[in-house]
C-alpha atoms as a PDB file:
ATOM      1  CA  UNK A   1       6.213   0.582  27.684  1.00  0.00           C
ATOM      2  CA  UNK A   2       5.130  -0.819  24.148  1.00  0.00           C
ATOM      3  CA  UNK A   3       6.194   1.913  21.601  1.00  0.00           C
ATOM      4  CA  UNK A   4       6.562   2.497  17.960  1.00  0.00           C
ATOM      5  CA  UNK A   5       9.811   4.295  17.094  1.00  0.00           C
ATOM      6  CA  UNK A   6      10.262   6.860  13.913  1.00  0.00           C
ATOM      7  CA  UNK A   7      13.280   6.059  11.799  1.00  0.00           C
ATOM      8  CA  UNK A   8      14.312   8.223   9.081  1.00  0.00           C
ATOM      9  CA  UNK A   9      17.943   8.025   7.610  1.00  0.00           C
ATOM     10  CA  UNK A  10      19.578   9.377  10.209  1.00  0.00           C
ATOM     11  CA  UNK A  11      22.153   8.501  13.032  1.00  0.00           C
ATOM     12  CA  UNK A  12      19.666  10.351  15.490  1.00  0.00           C
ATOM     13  CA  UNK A  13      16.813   8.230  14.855  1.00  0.00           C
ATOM     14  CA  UNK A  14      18.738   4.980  15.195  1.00  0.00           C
ATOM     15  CA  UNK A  15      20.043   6.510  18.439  1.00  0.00           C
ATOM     16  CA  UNK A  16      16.612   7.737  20.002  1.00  0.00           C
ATOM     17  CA  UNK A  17      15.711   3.859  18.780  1.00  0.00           C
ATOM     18  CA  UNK A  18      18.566   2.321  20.841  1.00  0.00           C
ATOM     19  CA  UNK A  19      18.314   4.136  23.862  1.00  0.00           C
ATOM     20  CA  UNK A  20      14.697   3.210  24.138  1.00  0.00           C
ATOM     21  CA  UNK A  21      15.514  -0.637  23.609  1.00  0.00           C
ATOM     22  CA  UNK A  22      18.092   0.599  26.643  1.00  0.00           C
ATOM     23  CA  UNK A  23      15.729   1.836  28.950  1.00  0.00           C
ATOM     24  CA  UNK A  24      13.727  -1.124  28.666  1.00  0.00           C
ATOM     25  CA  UNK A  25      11.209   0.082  26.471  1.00  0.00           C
ATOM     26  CA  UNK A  26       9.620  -3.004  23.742  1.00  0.00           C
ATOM     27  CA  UNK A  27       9.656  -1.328  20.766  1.00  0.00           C
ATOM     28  CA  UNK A  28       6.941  -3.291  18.157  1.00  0.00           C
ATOM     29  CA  UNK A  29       7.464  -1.783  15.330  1.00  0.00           C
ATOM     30  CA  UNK A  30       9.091   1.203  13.376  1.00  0.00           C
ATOM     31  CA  UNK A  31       7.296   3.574  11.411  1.00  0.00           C
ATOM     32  CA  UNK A  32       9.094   5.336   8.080  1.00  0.00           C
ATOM     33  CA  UNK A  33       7.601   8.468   6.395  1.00  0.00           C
ATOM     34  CA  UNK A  34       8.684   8.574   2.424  1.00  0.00           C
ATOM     35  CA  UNK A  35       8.269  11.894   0.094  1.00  0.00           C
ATOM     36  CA  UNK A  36       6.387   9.871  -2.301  1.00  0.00           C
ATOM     37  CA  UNK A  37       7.728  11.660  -5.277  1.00  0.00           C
ATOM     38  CA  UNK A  38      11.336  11.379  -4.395  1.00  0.00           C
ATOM     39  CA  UNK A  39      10.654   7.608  -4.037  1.00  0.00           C
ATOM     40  CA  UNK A  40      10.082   7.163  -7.453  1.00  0.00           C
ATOM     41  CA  UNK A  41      13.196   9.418  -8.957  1.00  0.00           C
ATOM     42  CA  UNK A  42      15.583   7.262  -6.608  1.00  0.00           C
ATOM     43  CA  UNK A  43      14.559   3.825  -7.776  1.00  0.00           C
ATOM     44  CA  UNK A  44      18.532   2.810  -8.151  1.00  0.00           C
ATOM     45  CA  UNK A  45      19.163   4.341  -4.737  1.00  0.00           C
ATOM     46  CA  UNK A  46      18.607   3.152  -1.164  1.00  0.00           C
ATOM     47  CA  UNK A  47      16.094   5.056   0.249  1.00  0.00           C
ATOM     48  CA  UNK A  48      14.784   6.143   3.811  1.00  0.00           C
ATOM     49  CA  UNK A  49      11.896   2.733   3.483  1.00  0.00           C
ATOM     50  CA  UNK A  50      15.036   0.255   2.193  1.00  0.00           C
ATOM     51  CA  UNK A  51      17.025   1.788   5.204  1.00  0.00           C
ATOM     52  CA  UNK A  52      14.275   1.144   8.047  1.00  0.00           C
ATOM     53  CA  UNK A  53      13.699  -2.091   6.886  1.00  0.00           C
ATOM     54  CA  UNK A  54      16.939  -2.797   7.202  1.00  0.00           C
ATOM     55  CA  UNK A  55      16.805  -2.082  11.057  1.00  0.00           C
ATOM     56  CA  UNK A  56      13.469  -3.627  11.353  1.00  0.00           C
ATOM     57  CA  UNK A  57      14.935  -6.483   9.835  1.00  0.00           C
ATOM     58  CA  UNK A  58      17.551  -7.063  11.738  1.00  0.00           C
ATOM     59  CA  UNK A  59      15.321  -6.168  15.265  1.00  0.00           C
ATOM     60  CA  UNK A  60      12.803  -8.686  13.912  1.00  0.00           C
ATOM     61  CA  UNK A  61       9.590  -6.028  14.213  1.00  0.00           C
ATOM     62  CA  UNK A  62       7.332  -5.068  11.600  1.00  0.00           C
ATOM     63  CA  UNK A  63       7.500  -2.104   9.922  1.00  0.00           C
ATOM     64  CA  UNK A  64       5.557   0.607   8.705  1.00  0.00           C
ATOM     65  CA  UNK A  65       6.217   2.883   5.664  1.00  0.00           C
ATOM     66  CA  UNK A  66       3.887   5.594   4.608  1.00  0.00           C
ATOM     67  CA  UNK A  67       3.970   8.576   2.063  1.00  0.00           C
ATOM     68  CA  UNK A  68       4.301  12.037   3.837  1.00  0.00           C
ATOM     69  CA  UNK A  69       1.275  14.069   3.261  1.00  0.00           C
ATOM     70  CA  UNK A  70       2.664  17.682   1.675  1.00  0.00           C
ATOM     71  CA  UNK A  71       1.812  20.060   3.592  1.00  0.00           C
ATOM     72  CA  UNK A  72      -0.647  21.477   1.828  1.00  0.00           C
ATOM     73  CA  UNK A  73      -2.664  17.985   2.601  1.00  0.00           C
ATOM     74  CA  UNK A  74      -2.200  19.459   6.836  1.00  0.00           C
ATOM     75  CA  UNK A  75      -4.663  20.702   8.641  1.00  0.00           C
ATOM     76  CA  UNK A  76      -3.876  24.402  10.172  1.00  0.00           C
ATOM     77  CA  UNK A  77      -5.028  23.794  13.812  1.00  0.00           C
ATOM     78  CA  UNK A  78      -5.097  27.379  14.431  1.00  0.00           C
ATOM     79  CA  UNK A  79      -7.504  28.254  11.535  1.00  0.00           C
ATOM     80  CA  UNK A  80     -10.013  25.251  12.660  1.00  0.00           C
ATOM     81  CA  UNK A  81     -10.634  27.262  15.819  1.00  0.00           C
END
């Protein structure tokens, strides 16, 4: 199965990543979420995007970094009824 996996900064992430690839799974690309705020305060610091493209890097896949929406920006499915 083609997949794109969620990495964050964690070991858990990596590990749901690698047992995928284990299972036989073609994973084409990672996808990153990034408090867009915090990005900017940490420019001397590794962040969550320098981390996953670290791993994408070294997998050779693309990857894909976006700003997480606060959650005032979500939609309440449970009101929309």
């Amino acid at each position: 199965m083609k997949l794109v996996a969620i990495v964050s900064e964690t070991k858990e992430s990596v590990y749901a990543l690698i047992k995928a690839l284990r299972l036989g799974h073609q994973v084409v690309g990672l996808l990153t979420l990034y408090d867009d705020e915090i990005a900017h305060n940490l420019i001397s610091s590794p962040t969550v995007e320098n981390y996953a493209s670290y791993v994408a890097e070294c997998l050779g896949i693309p990857l894909f970094a976006r700003p997480q929406l606060p959650i005032s920006d979500c939609v309440n499915v449970q009101s929309a009824e």
